[in-house]
C-alpha atoms as a PDB file:
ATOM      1  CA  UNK A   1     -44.673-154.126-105.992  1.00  0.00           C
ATOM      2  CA  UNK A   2     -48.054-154.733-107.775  1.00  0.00           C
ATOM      3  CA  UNK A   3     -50.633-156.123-106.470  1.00  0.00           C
ATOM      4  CA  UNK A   4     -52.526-159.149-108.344  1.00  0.00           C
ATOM      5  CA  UNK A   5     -55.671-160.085-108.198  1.00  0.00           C
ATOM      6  CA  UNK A   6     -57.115-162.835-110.645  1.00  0.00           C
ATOM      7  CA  UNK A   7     -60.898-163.932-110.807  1.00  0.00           C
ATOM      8  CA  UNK A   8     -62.587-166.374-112.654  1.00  0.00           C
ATOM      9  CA  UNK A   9     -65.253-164.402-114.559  1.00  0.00           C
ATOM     10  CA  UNK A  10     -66.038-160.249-114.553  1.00  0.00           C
ATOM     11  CA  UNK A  11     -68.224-158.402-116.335  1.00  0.00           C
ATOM     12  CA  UNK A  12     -65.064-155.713-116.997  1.00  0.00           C
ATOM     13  CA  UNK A  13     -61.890-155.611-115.865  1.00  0.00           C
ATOM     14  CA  UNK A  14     -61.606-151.842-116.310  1.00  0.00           C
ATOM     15  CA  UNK A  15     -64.735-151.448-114.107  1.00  0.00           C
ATOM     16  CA  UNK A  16     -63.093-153.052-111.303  1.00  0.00           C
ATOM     17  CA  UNK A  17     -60.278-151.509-111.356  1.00  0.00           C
ATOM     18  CA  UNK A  18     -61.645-147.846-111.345  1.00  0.00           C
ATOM     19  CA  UNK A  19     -63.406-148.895-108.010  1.00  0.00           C
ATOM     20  CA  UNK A  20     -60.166-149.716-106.594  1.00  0.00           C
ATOM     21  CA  UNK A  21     -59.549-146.330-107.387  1.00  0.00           C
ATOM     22  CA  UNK A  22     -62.310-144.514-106.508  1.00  0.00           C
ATOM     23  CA  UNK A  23     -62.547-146.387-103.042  1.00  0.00           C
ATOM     24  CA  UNK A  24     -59.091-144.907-102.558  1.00  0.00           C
ATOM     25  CA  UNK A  25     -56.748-147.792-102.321  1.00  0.00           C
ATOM     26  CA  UNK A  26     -53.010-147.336-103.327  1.00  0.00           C
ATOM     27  CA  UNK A  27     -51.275-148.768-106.539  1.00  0.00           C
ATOM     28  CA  UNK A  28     -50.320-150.035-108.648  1.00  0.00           C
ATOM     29  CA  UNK A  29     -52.767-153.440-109.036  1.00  0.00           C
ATOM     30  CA  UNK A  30     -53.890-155.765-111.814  1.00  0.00           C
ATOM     31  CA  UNK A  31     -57.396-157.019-112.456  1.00  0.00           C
ATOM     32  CA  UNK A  32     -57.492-160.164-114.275  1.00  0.00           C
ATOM     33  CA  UNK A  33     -60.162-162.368-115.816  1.00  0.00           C
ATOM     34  CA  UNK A  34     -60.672-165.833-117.219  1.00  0.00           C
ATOM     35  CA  UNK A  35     -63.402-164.722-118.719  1.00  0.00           C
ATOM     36  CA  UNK A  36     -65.369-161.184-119.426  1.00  0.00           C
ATOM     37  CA  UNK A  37     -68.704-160.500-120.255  1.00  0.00           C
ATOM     38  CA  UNK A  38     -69.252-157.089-120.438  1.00  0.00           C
ATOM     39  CA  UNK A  39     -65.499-155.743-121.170  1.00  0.00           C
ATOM     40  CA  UNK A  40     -65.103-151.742-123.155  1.00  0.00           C
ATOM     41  CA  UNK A  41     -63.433-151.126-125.878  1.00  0.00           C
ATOM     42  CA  UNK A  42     -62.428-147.910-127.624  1.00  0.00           C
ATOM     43  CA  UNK A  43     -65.199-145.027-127.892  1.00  0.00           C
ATOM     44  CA  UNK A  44     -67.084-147.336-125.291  1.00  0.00           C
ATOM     45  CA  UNK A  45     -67.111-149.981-127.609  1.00  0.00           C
ATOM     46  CA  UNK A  46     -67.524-153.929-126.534  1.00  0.00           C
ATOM     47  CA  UNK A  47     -64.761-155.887-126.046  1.00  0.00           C
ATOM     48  CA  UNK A  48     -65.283-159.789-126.376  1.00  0.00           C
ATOM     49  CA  UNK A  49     -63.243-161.206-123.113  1.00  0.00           C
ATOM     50  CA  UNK A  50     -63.471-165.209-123.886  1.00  0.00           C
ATOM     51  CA  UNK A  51     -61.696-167.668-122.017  1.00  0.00           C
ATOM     52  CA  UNK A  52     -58.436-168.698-122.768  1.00  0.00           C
ATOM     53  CA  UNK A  53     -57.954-165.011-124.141  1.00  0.00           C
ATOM     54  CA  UNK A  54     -55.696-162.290-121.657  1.00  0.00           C
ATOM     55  CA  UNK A  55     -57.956-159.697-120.138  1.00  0.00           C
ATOM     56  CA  UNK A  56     -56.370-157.302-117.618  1.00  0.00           C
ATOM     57  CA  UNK A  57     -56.461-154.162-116.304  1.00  0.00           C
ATOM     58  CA  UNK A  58     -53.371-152.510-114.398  1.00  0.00           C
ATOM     59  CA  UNK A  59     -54.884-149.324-111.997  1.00  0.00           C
ATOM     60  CA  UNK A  60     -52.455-146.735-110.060  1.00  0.00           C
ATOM     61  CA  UNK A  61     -52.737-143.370-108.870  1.00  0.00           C
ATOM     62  CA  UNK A  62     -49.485-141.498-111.105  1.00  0.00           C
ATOM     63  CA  UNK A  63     -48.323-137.776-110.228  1.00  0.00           C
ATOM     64  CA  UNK A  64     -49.927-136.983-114.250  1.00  0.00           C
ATOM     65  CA  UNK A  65     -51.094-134.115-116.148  1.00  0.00           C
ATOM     66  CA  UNK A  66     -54.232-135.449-117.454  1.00  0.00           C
ATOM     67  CA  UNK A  67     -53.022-134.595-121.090  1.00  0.00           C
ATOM     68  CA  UNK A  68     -50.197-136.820-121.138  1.00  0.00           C
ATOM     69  CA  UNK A  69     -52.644-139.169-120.202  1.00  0.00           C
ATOM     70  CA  UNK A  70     -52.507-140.549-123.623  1.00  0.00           C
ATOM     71  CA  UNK A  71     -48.769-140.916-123.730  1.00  0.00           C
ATOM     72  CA  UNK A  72     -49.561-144.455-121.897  1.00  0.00           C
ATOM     73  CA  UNK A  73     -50.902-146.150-124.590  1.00  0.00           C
ATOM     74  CA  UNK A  74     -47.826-146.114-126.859  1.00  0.00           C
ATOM     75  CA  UNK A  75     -45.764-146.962-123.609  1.00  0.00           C
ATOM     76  CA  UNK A  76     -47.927-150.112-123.199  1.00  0.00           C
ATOM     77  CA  UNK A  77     -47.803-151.047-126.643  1.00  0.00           C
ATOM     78  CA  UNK A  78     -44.316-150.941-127.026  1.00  0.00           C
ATOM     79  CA  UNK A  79     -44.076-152.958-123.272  1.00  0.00           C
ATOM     80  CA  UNK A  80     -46.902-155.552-125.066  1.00  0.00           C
ATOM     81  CA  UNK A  81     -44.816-155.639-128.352  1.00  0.00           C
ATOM     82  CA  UNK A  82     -41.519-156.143-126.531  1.00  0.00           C
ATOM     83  CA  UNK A  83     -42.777-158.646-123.940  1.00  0.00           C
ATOM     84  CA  UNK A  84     -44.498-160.431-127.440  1.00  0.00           C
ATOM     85  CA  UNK A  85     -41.016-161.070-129.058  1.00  0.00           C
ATOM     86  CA  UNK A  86     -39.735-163.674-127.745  1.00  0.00           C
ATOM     87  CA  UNK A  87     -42.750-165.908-128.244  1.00  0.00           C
ATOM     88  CA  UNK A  88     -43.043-164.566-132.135  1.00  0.00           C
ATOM     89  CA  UNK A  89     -40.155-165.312-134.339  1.00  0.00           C
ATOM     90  CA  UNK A  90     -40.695-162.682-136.791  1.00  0.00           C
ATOM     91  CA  UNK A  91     -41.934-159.973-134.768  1.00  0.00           C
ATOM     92  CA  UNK A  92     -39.552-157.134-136.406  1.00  0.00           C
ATOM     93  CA  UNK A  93     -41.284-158.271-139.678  1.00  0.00           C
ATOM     94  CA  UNK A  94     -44.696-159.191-138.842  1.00  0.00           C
ATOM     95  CA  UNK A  95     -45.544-156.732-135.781  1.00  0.00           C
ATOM     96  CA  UNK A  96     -46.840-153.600-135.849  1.00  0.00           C
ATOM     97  CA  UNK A  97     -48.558-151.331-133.254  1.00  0.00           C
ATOM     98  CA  UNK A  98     -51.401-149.297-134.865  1.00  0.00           C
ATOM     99  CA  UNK A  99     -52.165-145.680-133.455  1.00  0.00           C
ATOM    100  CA  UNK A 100     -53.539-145.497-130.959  1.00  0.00           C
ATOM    101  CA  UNK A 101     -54.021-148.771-129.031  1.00  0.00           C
ATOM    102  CA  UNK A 102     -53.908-151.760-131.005  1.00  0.00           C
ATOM    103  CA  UNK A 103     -50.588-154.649-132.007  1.00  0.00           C
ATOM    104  CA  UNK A 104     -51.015-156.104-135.417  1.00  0.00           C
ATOM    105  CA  UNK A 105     -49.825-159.671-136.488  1.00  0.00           C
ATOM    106  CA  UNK A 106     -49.292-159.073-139.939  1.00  0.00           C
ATOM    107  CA  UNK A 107     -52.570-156.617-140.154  1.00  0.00           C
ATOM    108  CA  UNK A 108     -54.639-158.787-138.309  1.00  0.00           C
ATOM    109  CA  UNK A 109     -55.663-157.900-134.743  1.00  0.00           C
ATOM    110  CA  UNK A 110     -53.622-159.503-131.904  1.00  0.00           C
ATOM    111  CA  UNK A 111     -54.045-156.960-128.653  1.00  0.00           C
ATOM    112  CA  UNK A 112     -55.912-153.609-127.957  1.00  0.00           C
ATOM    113  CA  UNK A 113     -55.501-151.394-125.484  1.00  0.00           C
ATOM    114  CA  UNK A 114     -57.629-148.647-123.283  1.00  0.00           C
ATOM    115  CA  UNK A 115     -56.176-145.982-120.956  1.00  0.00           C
ATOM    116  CA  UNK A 116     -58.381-144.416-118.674  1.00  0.00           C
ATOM    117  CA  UNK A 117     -58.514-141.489-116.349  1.00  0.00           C
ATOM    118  CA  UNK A 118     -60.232-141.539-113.007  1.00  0.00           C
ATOM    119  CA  UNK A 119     -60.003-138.464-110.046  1.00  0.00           C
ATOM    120  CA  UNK A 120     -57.815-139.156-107.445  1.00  0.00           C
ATOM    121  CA  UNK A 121     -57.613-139.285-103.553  1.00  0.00           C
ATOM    122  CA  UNK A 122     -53.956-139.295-103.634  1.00  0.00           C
ATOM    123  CA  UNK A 123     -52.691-135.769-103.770  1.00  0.00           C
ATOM    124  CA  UNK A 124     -51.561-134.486-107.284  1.00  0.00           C
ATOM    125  CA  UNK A 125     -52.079-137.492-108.379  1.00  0.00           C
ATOM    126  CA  UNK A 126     -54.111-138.687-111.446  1.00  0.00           C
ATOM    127  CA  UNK A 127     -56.174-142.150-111.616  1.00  0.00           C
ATOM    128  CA  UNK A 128     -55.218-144.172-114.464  1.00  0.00           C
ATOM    129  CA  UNK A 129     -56.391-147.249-115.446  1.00  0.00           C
ATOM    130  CA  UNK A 130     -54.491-149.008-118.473  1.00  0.00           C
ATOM    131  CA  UNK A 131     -56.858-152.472-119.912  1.00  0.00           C
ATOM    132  CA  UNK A 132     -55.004-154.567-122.239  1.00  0.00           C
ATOM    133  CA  UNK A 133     -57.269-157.616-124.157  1.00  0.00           C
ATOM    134  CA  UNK A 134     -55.241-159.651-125.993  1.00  0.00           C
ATOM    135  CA  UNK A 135     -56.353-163.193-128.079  1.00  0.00           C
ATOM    136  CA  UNK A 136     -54.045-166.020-126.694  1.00  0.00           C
ATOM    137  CA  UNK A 137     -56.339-168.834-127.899  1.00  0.00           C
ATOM    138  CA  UNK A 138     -59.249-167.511-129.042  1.00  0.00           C
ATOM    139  CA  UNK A 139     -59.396-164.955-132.213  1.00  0.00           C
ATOM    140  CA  UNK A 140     -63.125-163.392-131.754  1.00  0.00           C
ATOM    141  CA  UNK A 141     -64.754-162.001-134.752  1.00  0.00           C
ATOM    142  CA  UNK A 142     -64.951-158.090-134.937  1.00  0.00           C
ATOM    143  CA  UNK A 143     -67.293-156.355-137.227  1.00  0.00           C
ATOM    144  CA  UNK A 144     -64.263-154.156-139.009  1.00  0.00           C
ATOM    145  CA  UNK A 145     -61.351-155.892-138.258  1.00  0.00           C
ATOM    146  CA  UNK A 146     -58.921-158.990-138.666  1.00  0.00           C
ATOM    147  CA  UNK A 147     -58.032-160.846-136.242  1.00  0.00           C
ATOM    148  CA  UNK A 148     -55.395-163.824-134.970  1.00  0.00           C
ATOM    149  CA  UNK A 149     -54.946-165.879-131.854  1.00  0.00           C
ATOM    150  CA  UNK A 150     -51.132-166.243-130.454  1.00  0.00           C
ATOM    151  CA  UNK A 151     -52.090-169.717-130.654  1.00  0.00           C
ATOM    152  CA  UNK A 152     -52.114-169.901-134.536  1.00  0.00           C
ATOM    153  CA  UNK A 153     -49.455-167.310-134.458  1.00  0.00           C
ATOM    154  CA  UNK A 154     -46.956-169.427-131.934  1.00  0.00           C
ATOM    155  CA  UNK A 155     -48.776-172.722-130.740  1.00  0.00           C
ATOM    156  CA  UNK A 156     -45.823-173.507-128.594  1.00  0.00           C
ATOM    157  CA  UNK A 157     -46.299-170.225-126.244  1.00  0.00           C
ATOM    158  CA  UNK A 158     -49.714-171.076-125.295  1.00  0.00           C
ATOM    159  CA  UNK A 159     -48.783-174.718-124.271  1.00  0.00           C
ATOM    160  CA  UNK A 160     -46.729-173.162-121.646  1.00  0.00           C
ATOM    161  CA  UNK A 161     -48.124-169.374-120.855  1.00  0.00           C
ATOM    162  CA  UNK A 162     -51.724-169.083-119.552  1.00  0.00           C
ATOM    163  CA  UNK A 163     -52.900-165.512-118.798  1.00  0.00           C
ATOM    164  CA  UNK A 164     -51.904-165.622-115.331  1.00  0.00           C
ATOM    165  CA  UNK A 165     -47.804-166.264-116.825  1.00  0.00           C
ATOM    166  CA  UNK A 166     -48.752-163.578-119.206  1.00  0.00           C
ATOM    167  CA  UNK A 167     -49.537-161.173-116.640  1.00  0.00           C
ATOM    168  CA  UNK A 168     -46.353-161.451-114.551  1.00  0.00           C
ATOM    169  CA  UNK A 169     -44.144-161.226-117.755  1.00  0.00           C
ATOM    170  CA  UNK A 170     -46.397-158.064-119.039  1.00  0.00           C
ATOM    171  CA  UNK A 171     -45.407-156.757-115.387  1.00  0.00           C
ATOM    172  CA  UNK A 172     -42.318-156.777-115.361  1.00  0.00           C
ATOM    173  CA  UNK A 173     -41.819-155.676-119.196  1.00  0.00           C
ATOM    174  CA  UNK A 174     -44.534-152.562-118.264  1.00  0.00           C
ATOM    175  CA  UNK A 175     -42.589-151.634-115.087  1.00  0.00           C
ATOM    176  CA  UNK A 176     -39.573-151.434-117.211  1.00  0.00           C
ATOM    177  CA  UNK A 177     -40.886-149.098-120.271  1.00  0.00           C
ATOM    178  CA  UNK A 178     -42.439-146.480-117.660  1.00  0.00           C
ATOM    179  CA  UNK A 179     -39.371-146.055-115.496  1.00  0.00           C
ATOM    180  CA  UNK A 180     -37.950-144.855-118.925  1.00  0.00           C
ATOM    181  CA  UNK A 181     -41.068-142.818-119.716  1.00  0.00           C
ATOM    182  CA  UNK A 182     -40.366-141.196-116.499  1.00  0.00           C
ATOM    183  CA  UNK A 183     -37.064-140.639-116.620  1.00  0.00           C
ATOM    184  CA  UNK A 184     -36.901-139.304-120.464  1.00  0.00           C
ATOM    185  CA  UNK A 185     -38.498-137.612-122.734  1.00  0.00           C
ATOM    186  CA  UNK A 186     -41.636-138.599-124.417  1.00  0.00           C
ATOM    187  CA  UNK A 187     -39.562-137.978-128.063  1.00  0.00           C
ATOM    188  CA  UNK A 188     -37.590-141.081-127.213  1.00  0.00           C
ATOM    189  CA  UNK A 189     -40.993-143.531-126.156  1.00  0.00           C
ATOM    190  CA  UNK A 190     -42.739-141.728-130.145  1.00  0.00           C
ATOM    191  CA  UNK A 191     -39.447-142.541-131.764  1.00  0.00           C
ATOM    192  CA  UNK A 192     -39.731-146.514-130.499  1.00  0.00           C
ATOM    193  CA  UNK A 193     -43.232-146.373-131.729  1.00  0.00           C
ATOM    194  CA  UNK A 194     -42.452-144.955-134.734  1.00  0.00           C
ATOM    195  CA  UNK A 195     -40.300-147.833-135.881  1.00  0.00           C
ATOM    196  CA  UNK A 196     -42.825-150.250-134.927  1.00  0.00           C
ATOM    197  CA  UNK A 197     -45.653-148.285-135.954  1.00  0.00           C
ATOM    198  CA  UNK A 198     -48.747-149.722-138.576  1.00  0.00           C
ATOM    199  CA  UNK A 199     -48.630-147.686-141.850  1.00  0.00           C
ATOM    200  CA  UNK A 200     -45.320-145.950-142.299  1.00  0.00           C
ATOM    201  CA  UNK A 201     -45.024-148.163-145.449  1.00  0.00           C
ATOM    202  CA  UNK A 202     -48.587-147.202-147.306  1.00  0.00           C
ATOM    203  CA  UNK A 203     -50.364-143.673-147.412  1.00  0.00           C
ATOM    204  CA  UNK A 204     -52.793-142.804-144.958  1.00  0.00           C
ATOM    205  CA  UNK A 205     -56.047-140.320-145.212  1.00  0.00           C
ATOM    206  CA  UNK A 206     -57.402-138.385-141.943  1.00  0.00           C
ATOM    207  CA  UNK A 207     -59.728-135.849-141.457  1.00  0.00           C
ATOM    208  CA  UNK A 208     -58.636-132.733-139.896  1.00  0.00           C
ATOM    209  CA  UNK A 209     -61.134-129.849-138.993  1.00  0.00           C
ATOM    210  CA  UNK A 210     -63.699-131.615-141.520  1.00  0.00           C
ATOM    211  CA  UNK A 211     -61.353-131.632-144.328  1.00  0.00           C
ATOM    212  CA  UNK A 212     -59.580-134.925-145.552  1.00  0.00           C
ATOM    213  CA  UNK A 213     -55.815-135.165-145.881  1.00  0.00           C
ATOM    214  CA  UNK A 214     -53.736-137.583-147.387  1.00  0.00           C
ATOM    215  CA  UNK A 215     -49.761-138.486-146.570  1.00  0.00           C
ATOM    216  CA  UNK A 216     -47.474-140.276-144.684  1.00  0.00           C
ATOM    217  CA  UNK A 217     -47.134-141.237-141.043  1.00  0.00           C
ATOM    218  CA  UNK A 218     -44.356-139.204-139.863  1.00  0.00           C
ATOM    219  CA  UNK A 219     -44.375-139.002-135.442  1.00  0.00           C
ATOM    220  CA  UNK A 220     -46.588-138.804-132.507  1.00  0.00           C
ATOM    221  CA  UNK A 221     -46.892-135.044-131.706  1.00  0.00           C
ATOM    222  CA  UNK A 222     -46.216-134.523-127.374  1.00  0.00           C
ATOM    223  CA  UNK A 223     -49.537-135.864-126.017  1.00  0.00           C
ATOM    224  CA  UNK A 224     -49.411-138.582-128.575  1.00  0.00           C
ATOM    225  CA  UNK A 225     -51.640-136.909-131.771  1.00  0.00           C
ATOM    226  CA  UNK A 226     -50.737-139.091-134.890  1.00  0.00           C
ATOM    227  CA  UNK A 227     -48.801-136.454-137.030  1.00  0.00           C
ATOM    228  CA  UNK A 228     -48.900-136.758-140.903  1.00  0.00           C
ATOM    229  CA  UNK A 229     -47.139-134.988-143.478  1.00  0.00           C
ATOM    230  CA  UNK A 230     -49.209-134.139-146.256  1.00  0.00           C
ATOM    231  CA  UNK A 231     -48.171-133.931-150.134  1.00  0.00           C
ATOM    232  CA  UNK A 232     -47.415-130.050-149.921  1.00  0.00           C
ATOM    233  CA  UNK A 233     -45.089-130.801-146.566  1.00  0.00           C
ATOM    234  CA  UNK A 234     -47.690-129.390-144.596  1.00  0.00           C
ATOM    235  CA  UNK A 235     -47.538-131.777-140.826  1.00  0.00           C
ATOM    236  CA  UNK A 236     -51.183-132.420-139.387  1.00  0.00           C
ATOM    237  CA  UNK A 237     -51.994-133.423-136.056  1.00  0.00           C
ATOM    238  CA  UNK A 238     -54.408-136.273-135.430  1.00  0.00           C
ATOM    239  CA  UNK A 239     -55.727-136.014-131.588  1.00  0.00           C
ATOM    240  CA  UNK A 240     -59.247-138.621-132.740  1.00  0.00           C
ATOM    241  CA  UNK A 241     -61.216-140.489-135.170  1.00  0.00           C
ATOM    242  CA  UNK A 242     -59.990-143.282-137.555  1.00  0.00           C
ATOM    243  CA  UNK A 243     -57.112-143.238-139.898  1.00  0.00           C
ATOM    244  CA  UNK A 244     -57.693-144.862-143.336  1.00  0.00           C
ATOM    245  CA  UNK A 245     -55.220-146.819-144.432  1.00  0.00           C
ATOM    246  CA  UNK A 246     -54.380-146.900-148.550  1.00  0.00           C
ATOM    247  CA  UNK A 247     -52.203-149.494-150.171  1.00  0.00           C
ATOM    248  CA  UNK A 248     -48.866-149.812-150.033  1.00  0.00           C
ATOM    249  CA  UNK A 249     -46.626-147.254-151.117  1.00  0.00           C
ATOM    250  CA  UNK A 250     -44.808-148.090-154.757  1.00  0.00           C
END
């Protein structure tokens, strides 16, 4: 069973919880925040953590090759997209996750999410810490990017779910989508993500070994590389960077 702990205001969630690890307690835990002042975001990034918003950070020590590290952010988006469903109506139509780490309301931001890796005490074990930030009330302004509130999304769910009700249903919906990702393989967790995925619909550019490709989201290679098949059929692998997204396909 998890443990929970919930403060008031942190300067990062994910900073806490590598402590926890580092100072060698056993998972798996939640941080949680009211507020956040000095939160990370992708590439080290800021992440604005403003109250009324959902800023956690779920830490455990995981018997985990350190490349299929990345595997957990497509198991926590599709845990954050399923636990999301009930509260938005449309969420087959309007919902999309967008490699690597971020849910989409319609293109507009709604969640992101950070794995990270930290050395373990527990034997053949690996550290990971997995921070979700996602806007409940509040949709901050992001140099770069759309984004929504659940509130204008679903007014209804925040009336009744604070963070702290968020974080108990996230739980439970999390628990559920690794006990699959442990017990298959990861081709079934990159197929659910593929049918949710941001893109499919529209042709995307990427730059492989300095040279700029353009075609069509096609999978999520084993360690959870974007793959895209090119004009010529050629499939390219997509381990970093940003993927430019054209207009929709005709």
């Amino acid at each position: 069973m998890a443990d929970f702990e919930i403060f008031d205001t942190l300067p990062s969630t994910q900073d806490l919880a590598l402590s926890r690890l580092r100072a060698g307690r056993k998972g798996p835990g939640w941080i949680l925040a009211r507020e956040q002042t000095k939160g990370i975001g992708r590439h080290g990034r800021g992440w604005i953590g403003q109250k009324g918003n959902f800023m956690a950070s779920r830490w455990d020590a995981m018997p985990l090759d350190v490349r299929r590290a990345p595997q957990l952010s497509f198991v926590t988006a599709l845990a954050v997209y399923e636990m999301l469903r009930p509260l938005i109506h449309d969420t087959d139509a309007s919902m999309r996750i967008k490699w690597p780490n971020d849910i989409l309301h319609r293109g507009r931001k709604l969640c992101g999410i950070l794995v990270q890796t930290e050395a373990s005490q527990e034997p053949d074990s690996l550290g990971i810490v997995i921070g979700i930030g996602m806007n409940l009330r509040v949709a901050p302004i992001l140099e770069g990017y759309l984004t929504v509130a659940l509130k204008e999304i679903n007014p209804d769910a925040v009336r009744t779910l604070d963070a702290v009700g968020m974080l108990h249903k996230l739980n439970g919906h999390l628990d559920g989508v690794l006990d699959l990702w442990r017990n298959k393989a990861f081709s079934d967790i990159a197929k659910a993500w593929l049918k949710r995925a941001y893109g499919r619909d529209r042709v995307v550019s990427v730059t492989v070994d300095g040279v700029k490709v353009s075609g069509d989201i096609v999978g999520l290679d084993e360690f959870g590389g974007l793959q895209v098949r090119a004009g010529d059929g050629q499939i390219y692998t997509v381990t970093g960077g940003d993927v430019e997204y054209g207009a929709l396909k005709q």
